[in-house]
C-alpha atoms as a PDB file:
ATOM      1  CA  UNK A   1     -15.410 -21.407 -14.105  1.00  0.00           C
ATOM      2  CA  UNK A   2     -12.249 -20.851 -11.714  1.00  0.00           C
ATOM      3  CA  UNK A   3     -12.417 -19.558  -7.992  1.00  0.00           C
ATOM      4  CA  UNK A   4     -10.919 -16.736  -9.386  1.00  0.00           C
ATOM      5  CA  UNK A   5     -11.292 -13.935 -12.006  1.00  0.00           C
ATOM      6  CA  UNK A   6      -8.391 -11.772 -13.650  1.00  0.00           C
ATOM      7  CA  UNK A   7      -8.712  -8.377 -14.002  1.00  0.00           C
ATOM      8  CA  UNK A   8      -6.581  -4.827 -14.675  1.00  0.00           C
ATOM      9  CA  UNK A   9      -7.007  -1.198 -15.688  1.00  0.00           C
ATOM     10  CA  UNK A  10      -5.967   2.160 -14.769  1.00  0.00           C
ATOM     11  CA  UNK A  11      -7.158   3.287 -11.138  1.00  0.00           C
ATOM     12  CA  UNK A  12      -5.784   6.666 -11.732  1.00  0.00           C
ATOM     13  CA  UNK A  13      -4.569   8.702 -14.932  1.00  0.00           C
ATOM     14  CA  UNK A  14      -1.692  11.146 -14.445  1.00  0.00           C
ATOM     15  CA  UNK A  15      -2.827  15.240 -14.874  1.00  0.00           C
ATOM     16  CA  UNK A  16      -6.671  14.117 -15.260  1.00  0.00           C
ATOM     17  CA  UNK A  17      -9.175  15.807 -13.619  1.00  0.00           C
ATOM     18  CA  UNK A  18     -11.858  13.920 -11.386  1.00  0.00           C
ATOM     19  CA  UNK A  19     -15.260  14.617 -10.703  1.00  0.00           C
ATOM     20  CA  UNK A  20     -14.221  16.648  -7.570  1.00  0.00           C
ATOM     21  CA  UNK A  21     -11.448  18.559  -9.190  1.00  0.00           C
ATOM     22  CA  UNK A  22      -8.540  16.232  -8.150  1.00  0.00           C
ATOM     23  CA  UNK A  23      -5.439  15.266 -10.177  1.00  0.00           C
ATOM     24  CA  UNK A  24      -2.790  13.352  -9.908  1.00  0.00           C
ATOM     25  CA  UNK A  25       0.455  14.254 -10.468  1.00  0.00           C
ATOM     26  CA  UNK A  26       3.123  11.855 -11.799  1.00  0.00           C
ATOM     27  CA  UNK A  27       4.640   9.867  -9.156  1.00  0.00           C
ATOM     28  CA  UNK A  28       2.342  10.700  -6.841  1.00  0.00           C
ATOM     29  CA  UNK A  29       2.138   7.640  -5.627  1.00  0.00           C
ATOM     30  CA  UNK A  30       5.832   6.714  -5.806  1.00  0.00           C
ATOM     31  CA  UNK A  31       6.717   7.035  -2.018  1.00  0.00           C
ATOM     32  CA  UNK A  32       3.022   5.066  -0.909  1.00  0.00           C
ATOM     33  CA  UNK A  33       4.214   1.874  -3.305  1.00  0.00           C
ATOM     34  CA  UNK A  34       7.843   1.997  -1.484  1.00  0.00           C
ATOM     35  CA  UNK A  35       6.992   1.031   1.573  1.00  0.00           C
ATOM     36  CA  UNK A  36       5.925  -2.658  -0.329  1.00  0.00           C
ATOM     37  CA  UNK A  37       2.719  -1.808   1.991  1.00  0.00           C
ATOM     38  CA  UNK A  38      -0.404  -4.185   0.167  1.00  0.00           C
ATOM     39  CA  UNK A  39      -3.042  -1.912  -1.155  1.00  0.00           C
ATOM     40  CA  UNK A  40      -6.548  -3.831  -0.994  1.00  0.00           C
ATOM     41  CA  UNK A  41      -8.836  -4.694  -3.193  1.00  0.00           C
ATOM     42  CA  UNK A  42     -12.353  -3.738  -2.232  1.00  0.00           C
ATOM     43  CA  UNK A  43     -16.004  -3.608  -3.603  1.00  0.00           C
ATOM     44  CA  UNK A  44     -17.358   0.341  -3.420  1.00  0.00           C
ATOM     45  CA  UNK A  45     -14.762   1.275  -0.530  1.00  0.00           C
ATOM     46  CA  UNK A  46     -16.422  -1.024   1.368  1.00  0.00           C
ATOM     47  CA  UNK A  47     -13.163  -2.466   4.603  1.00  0.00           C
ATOM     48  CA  UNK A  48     -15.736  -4.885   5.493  1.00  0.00           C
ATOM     49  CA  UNK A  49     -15.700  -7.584   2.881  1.00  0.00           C
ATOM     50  CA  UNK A  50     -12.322  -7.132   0.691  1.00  0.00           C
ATOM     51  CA  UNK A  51     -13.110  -9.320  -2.801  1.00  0.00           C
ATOM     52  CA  UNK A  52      -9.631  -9.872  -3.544  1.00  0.00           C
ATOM     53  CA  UNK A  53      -5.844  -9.086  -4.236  1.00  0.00           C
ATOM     54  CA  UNK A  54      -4.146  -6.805  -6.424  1.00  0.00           C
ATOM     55  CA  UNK A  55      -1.280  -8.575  -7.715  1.00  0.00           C
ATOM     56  CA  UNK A  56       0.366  -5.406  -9.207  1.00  0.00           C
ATOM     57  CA  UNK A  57       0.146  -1.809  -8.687  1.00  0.00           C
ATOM     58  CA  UNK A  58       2.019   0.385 -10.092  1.00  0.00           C
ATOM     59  CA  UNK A  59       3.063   3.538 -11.803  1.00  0.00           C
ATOM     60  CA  UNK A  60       3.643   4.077 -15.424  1.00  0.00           C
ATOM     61  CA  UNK A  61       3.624   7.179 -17.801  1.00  0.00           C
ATOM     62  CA  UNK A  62       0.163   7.049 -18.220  1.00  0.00           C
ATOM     63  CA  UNK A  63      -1.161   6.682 -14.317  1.00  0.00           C
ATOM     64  CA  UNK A  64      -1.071   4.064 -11.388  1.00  0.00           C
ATOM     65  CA  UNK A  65      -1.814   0.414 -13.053  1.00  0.00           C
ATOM     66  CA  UNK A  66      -3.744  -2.415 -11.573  1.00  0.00           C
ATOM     67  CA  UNK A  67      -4.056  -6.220 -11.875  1.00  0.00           C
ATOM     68  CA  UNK A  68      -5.449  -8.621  -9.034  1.00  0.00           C
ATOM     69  CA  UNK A  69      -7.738 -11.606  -8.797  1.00  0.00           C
ATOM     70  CA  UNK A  70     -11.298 -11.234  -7.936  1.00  0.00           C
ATOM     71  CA  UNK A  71     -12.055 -14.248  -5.758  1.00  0.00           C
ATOM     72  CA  UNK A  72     -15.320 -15.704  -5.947  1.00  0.00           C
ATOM     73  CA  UNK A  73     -15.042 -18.104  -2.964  1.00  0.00           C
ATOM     74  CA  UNK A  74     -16.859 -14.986  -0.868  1.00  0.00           C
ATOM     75  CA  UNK A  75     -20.253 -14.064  -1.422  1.00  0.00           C
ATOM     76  CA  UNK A  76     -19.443 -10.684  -2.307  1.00  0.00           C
ATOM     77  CA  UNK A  77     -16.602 -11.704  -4.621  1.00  0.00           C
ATOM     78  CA  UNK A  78     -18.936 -14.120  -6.441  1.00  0.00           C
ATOM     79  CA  UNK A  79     -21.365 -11.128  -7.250  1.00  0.00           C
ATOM     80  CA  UNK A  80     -18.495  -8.635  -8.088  1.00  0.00           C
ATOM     81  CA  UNK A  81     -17.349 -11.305 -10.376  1.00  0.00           C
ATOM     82  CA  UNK A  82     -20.521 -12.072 -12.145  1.00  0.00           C
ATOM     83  CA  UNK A  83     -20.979  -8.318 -12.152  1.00  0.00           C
ATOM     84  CA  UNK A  84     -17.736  -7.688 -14.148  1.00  0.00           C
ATOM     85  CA  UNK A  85     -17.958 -10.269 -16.435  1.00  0.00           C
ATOM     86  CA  UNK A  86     -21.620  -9.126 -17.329  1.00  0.00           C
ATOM     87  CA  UNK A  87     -19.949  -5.786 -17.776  1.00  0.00           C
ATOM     88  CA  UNK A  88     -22.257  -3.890 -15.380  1.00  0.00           C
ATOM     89  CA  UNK A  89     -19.455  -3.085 -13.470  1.00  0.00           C
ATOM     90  CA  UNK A  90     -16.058  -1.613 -14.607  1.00  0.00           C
ATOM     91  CA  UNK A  91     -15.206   1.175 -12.416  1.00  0.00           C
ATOM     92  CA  UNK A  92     -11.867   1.701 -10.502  1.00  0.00           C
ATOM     93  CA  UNK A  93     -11.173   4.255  -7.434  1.00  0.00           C
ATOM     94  CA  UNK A  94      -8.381   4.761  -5.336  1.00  0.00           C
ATOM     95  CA  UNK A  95      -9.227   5.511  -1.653  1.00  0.00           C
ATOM     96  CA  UNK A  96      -6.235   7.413  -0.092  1.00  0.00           C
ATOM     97  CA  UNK A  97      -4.168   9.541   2.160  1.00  0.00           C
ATOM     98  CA  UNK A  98      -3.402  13.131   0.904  1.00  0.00           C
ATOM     99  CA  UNK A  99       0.062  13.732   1.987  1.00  0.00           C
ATOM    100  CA  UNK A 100       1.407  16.395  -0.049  1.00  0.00           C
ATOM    101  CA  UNK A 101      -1.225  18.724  -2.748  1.00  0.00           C
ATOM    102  CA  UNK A 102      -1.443  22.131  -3.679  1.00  0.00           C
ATOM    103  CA  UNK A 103      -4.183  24.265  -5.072  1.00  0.00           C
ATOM    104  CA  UNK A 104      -4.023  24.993  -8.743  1.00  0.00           C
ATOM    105  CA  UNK A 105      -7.124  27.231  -9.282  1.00  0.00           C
ATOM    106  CA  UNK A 106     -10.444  25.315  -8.717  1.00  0.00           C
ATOM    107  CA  UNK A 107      -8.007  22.180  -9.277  1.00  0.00           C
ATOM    108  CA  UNK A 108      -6.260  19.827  -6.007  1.00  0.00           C
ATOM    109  CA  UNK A 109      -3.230  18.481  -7.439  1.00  0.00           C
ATOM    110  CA  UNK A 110      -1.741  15.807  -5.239  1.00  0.00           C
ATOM    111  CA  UNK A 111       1.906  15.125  -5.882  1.00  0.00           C
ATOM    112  CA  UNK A 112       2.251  12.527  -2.178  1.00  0.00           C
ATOM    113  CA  UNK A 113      -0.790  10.369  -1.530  1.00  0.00           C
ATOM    114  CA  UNK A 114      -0.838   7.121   0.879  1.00  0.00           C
ATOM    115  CA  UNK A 115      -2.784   4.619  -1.275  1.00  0.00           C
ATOM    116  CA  UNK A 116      -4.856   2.414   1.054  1.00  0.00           C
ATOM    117  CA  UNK A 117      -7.096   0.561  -1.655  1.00  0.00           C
ATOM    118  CA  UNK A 118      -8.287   0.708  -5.004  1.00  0.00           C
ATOM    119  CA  UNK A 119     -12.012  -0.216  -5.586  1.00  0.00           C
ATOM    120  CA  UNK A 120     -14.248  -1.986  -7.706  1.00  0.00           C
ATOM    121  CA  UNK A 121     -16.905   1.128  -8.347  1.00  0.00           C
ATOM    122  CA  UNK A 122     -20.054   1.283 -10.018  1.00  0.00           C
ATOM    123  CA  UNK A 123     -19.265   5.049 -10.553  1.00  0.00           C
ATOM    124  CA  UNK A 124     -16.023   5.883 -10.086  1.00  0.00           C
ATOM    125  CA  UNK A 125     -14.378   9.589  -9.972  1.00  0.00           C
ATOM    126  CA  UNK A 126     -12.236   9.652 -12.321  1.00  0.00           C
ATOM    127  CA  UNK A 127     -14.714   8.112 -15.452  1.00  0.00           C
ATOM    128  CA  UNK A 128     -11.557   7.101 -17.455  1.00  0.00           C
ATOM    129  CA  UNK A 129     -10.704   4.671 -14.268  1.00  0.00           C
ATOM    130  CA  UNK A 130     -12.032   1.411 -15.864  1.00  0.00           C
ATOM    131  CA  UNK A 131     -10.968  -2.097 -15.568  1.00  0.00           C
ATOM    132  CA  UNK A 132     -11.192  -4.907 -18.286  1.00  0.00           C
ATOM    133  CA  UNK A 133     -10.430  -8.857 -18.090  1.00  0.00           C
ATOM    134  CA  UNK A 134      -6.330  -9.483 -18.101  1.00  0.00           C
ATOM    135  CA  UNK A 135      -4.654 -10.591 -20.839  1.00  0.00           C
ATOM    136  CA  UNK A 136      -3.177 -13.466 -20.425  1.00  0.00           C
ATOM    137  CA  UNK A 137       0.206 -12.493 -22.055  1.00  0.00           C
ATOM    138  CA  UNK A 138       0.588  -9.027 -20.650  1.00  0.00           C
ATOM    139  CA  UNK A 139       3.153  -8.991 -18.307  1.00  0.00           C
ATOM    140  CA  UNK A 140       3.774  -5.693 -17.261  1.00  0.00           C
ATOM    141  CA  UNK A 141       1.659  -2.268 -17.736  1.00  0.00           C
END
């Protein structure tokens, strides 16, 4: 077992609604990844106890890409970990800044958001925001 544990996914999906009747427009998040600003890695939006690093984010045609290292050197790290590679836990949420949206019917579409963090979730909002184990080969999204 290494200290650490390799993981990636889509945190958000371009044009897909959420649970709250959010969506993302493509590069939404274009201006927030600029700044070279680190987004966190956290356990259930939780800025107490951040479980690691995300090595990568960033946008493709499909949505906003994500690969970091869980660490398990922190007690809450070790659980996350243990709880991903179970696979009772495969969620991913962004937590954000809405900078620029309008209202499209019952729909939010934000086309400027400040990402802060994305999140390990047991349930995220957007259900198709789900991480797996890295690839070892993949190299970009």
């Amino acid at each position: 077992m290494t200290d650490e544990l390799k993981i990636e996914g889509y945190a958000s999906l371009f044009w897909t609604r959420d649970l709250n009747d959010d969506v993302t427009a493509a590069g939404s998040f274009a201006e927030s990844l600029a700044t070279g600003s680190p987004v966190k890695m956290l356990h259930q939006h939780d800025e107490a106890e951040p479980i690691g690093v995300w090595d990568a984010v960033v946008e493709d045609a499909k949505g906003l890409f994500v690969r970091g290292r869980i660490f398990r050197t922190t007690p809450r790290g070790a659980l996350v970990a243990a709880l991903v590679e179970a696979g009772a836990l495969d969620g991913l949420s962004i937590g954000f800044r809405q900078v620029k949206a309008r209202t499209q019917g019952r729909l939010r579409v934000l086309s400027r958001v400040e990402l802060w963090e994305v999140s390990i979730v047991t349930f995220p909002m957007l259900p198709q925001a789900r991480l797996s184990l890295a690839r070892l080969s993949r190299s970009s999204p």
